[in-house]
Every structure is written in C-alpha cells, then in structure tokens.
PDB file of N, CA and C in Angstrom:
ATOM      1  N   UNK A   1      -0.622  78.034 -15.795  1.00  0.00           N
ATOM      2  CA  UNK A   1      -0.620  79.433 -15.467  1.00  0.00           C
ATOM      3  C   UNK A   1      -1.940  79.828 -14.806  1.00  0.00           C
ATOM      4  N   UNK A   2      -3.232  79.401 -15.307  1.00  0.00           N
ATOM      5  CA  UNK A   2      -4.587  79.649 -14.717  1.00  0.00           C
ATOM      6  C   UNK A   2      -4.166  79.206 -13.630  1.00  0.00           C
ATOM      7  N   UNK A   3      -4.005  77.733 -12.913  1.00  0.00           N
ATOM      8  CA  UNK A   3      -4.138  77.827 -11.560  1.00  0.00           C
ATOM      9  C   UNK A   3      -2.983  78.472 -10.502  1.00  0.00           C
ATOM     10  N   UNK A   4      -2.025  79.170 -11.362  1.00  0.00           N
ATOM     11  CA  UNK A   4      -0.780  79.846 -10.557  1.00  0.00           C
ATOM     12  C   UNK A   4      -1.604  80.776 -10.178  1.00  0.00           C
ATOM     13  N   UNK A   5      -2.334  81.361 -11.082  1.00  0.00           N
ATOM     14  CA  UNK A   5      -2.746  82.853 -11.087  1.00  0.00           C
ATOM     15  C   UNK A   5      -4.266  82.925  -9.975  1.00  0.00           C
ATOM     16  N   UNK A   6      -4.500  81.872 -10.099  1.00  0.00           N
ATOM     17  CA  UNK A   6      -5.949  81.302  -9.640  1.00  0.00           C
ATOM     18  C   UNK A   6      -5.478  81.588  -8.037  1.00  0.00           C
ATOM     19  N   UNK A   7      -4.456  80.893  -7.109  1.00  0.00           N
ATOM     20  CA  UNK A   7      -4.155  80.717  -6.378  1.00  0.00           C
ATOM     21  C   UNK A   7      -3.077  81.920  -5.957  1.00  0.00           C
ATOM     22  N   UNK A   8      -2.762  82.819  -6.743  1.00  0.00           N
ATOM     23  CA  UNK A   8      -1.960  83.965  -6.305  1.00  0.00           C
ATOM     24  C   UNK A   8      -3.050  85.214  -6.347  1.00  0.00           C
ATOM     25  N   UNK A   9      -4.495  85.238  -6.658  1.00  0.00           N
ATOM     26  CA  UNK A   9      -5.032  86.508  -6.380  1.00  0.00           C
ATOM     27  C   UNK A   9      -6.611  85.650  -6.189  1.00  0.00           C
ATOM     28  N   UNK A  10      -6.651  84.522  -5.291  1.00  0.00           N
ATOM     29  CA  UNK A  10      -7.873  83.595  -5.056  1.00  0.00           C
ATOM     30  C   UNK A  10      -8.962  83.828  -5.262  1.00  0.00           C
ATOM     31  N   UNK A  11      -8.986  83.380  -6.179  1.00  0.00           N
ATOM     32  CA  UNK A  11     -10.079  83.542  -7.378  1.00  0.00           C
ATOM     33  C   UNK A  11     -10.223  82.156  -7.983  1.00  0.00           C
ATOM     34  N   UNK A  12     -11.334  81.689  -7.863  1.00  0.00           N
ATOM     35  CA  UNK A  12     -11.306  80.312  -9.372  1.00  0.00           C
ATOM     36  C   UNK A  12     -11.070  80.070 -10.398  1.00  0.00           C
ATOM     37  N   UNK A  13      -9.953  78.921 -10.752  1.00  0.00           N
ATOM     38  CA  UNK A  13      -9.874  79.336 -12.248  1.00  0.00           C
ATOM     39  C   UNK A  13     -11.017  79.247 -13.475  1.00  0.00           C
ATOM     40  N   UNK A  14     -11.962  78.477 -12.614  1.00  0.00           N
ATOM     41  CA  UNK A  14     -13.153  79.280 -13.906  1.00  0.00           C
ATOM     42  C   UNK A  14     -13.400  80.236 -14.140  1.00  0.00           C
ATOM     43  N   UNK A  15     -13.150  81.587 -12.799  1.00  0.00           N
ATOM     44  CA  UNK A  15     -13.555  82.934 -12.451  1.00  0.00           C
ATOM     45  C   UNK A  15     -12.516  83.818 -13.774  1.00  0.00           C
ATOM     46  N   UNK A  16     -11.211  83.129 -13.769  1.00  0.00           N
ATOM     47  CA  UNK A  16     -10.287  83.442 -14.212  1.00  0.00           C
ATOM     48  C   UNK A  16     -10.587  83.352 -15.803  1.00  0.00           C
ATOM     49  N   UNK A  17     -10.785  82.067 -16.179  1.00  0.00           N
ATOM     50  CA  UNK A  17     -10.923  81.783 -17.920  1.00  0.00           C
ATOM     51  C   UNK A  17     -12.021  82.615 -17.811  1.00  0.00           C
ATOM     52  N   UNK A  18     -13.145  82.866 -17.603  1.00  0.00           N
ATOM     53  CA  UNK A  18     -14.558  83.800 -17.757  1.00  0.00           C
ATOM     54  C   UNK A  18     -14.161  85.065 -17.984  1.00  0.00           C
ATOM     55  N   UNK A  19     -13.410  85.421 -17.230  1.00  0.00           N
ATOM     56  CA  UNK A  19     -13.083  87.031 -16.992  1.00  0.00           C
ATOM     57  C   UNK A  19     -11.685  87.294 -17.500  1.00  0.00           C
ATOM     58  N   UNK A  20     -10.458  86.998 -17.710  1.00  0.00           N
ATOM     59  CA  UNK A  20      -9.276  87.346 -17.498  1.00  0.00           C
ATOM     60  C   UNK A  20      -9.220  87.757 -19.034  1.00  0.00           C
ATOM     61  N   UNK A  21      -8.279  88.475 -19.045  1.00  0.00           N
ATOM     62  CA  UNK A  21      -7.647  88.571 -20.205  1.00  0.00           C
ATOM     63  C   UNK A  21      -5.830  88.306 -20.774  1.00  0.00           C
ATOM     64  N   UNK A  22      -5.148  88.656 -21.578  1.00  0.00           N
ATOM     65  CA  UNK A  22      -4.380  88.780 -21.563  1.00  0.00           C
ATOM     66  C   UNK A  22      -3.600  89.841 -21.233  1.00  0.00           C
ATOM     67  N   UNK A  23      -4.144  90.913 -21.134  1.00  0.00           N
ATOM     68  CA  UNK A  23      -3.603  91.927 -19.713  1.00  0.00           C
ATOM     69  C   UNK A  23      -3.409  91.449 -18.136  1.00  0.00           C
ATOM     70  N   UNK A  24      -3.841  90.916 -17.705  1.00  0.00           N
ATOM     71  CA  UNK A  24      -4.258  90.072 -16.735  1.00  0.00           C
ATOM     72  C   UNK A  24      -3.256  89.199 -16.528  1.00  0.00           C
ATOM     73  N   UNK A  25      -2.916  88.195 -17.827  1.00  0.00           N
ATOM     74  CA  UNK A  25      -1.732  87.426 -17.716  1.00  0.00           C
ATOM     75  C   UNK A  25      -0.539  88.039 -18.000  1.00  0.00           C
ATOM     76  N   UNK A  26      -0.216  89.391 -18.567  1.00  0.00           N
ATOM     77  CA  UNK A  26       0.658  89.779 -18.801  1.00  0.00           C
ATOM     78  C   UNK A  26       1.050  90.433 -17.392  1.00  0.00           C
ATOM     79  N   UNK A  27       0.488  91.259 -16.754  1.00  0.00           N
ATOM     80  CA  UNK A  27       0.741  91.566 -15.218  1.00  0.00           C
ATOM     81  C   UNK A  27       1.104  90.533 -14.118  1.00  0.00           C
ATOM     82  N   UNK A  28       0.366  89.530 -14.046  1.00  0.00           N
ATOM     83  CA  UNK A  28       1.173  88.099 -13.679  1.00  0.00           C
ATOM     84  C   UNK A  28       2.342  87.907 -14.000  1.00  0.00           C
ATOM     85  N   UNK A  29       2.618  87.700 -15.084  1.00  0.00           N
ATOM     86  CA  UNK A  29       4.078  87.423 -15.993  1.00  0.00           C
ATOM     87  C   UNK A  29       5.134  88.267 -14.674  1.00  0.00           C
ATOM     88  N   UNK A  30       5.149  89.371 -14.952  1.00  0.00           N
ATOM     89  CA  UNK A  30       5.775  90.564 -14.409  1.00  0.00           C
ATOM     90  C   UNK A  30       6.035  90.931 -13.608  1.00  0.00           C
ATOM     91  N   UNK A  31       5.052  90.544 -12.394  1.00  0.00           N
ATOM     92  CA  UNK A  31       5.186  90.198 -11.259  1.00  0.00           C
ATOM     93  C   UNK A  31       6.000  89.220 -10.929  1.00  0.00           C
ATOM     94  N   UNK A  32       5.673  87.859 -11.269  1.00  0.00           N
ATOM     95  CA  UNK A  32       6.475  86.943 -10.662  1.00  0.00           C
ATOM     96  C   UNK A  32       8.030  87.077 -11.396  1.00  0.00           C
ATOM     97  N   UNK A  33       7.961  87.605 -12.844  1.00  0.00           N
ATOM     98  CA  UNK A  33       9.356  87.633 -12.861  1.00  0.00           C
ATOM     99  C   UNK A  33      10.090  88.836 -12.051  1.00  0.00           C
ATOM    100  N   UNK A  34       9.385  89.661 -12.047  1.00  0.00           N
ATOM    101  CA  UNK A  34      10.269  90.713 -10.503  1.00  0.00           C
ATOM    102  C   UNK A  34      10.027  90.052  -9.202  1.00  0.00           C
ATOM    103  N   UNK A  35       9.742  89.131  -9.099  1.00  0.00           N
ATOM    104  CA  UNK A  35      10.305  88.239  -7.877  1.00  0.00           C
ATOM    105  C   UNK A  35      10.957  87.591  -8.328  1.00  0.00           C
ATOM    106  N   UNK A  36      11.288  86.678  -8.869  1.00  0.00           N
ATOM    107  CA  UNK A  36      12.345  85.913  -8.862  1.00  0.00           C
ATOM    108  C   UNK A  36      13.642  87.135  -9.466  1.00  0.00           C
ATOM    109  N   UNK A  37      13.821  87.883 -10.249  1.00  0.00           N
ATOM    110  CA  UNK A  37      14.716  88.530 -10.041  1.00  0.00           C
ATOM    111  C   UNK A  37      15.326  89.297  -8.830  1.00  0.00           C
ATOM    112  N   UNK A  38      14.302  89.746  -8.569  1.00  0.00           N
ATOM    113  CA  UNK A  38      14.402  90.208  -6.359  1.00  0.00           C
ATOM    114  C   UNK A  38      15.062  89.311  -5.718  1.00  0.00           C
ATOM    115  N   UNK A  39      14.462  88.105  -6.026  1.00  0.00           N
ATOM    116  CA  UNK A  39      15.048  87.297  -5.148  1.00  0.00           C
ATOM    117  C   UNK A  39      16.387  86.674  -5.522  1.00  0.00           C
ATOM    118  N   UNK A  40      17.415  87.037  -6.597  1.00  0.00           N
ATOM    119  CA  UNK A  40      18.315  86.530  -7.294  1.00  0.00           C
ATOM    120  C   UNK A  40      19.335  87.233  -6.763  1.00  0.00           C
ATOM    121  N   UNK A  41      18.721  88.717  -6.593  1.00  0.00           N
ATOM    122  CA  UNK A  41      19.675  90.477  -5.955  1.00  0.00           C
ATOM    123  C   UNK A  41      19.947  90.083  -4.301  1.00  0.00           C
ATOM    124  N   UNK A  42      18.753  89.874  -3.866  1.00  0.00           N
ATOM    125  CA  UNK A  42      18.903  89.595  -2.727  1.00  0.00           C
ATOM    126  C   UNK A  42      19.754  88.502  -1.940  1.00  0.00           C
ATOM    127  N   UNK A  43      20.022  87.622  -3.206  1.00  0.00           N
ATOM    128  CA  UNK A  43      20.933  86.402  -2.601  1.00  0.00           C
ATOM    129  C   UNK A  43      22.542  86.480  -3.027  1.00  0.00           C
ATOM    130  N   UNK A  44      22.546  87.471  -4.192  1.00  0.00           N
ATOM    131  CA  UNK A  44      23.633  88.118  -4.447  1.00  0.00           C
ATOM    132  C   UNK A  44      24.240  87.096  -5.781  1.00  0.00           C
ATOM    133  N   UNK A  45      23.114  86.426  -6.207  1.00  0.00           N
ATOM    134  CA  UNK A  45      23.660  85.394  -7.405  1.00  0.00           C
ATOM    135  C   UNK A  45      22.820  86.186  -8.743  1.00  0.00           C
ATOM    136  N   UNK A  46      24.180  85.676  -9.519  1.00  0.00           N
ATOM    137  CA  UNK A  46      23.909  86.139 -10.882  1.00  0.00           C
ATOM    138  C   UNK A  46      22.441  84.947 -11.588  1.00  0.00           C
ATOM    139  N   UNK A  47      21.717  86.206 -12.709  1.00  0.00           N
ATOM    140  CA  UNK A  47      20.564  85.093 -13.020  1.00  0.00           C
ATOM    141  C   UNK A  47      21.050  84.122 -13.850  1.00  0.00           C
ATOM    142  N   UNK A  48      20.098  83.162 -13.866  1.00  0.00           N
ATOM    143  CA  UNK A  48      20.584  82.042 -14.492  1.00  0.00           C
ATOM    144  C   UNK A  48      20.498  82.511 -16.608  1.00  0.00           C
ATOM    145  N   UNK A  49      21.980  81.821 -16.866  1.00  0.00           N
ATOM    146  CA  UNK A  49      22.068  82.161 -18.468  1.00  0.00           C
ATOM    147  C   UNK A  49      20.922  81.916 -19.488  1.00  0.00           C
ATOM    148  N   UNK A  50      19.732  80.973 -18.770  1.00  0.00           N
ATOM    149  CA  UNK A  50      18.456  81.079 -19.730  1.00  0.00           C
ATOM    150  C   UNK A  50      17.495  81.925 -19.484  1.00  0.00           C
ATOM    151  N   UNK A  51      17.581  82.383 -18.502  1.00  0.00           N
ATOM    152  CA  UNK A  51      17.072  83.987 -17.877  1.00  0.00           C
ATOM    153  C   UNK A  51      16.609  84.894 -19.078  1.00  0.00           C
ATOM    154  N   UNK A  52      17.442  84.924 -19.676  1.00  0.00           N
ATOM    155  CA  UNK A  52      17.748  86.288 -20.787  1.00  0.00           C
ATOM    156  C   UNK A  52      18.249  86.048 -21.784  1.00  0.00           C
ATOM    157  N   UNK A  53      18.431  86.644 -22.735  1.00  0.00           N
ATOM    158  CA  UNK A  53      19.229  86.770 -24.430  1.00  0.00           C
ATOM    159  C   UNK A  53      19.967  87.411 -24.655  1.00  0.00           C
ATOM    160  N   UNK A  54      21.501  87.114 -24.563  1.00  0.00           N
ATOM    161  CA  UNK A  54      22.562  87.972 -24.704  1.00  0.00           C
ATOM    162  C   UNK A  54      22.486  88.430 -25.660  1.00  0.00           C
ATOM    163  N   UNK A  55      22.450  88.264 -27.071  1.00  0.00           N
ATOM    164  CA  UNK A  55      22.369  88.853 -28.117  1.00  0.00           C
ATOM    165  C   UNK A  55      21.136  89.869 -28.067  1.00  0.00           C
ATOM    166  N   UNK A  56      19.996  89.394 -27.273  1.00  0.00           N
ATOM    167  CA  UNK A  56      19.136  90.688 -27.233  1.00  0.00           C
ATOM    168  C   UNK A  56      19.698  92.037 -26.302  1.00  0.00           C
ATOM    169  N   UNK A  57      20.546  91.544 -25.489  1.00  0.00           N
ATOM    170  CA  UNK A  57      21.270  92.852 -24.416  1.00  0.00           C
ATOM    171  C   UNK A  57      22.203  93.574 -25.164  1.00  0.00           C
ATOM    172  N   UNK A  58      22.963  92.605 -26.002  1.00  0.00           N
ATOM    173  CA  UNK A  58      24.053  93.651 -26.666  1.00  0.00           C
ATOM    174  C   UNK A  58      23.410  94.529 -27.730  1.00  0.00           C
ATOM    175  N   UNK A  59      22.284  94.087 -28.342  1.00  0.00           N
ATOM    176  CA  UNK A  59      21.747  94.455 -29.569  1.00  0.00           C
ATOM    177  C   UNK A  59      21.277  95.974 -28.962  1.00  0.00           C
ATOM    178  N   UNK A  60      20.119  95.376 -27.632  1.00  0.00           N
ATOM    179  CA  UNK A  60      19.797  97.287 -27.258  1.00  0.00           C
ATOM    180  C   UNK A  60      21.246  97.798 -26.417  1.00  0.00           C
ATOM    181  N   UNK A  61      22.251  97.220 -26.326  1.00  0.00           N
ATOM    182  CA  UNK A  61      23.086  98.358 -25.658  1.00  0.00           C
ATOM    183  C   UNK A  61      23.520  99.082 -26.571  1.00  0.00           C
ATOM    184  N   UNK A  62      23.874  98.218 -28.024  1.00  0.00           N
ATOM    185  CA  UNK A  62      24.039  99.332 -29.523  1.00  0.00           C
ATOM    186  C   UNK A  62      23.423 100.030 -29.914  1.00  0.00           C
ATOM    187  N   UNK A  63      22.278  99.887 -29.468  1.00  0.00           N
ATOM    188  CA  UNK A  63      21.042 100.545 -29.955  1.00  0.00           C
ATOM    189  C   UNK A  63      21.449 101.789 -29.122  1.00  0.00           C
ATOM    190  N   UNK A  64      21.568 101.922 -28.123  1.00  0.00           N
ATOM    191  CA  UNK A  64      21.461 102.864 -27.026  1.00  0.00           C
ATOM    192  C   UNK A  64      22.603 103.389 -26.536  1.00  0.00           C
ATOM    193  N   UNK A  65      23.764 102.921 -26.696  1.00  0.00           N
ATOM    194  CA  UNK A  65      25.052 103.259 -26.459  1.00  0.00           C
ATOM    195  C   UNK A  65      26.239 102.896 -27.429  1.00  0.00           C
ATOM    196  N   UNK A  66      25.397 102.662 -28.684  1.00  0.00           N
ATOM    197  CA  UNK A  66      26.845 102.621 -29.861  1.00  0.00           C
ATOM    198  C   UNK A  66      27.486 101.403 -29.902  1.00  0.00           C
ATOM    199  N   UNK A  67      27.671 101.374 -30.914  1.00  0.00           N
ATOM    200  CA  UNK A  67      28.854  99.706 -31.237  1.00  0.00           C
ATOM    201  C   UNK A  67      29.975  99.936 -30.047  1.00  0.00           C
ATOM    202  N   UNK A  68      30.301  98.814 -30.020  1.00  0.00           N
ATOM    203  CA  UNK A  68      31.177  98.846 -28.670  1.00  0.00           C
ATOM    204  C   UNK A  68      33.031  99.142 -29.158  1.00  0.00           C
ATOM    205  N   UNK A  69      32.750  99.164 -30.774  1.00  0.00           N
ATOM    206  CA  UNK A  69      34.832  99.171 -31.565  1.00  0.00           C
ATOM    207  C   UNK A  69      34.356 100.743 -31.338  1.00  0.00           C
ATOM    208  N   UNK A  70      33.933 101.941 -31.380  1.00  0.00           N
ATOM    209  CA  UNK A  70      33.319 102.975 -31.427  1.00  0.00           C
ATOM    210  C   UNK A  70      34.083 103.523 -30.262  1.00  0.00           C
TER     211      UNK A  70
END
C-alpha cells in the first residue's frame, strides 16, 4: 500500500511512513475503491461477489427499509 500510495501522490515512501497517517490511508482506500467501482458502471458489469457482503446489504436495507415479509 506505501508504495501504491507513494506512486499515486509522488512522494517517497519514506516521506510517506514519516508523515502519513491513517487518515491518509483511509482516503487512499476510497479513492481507489471509487475507481474501480466507476470503472465497473462504466463498463456496465456487475461488481464482482467479493466486492461486498450481502448479508451486510440486507442487514442495512432492514435497518433502513424494514424486514422485507413486512
């Protein structure tokens, strides 16, 4: 991840371990996963099933829109 990150905002990854934090890597994270999701929309393919946690999607859609026998 240091040298992904090293090489996506060119910087050294010593510059990186010295200074970075985990804010830092968490904005990375986020970024590249809204690209590769961008780029999933854009090709018109569904994401791949390890992508995500179905049981975590249904869990907040109950959360947020009710048991589904309801």
């Amino acid at each position: 991840m240091i040298d992904a990150m090293a090489k996506r905002y060119g910087s050294l990854p010593s510059n990186i371990l010295a200074n970075g934090d985990t804010f830092d890597m968490m904005v990375f994270d986020v970024a590249v996963t809204t690209e590769v999701v961008n780029s999933y929309k854009q090709q018109n393919k569904p994401l791949p099933a390890d992508f995500y946690n179905q049981s975590q999607i249904d869990d907040l859609a109950e959360e947020y829109y009710g048991h589904k026998s309801k």
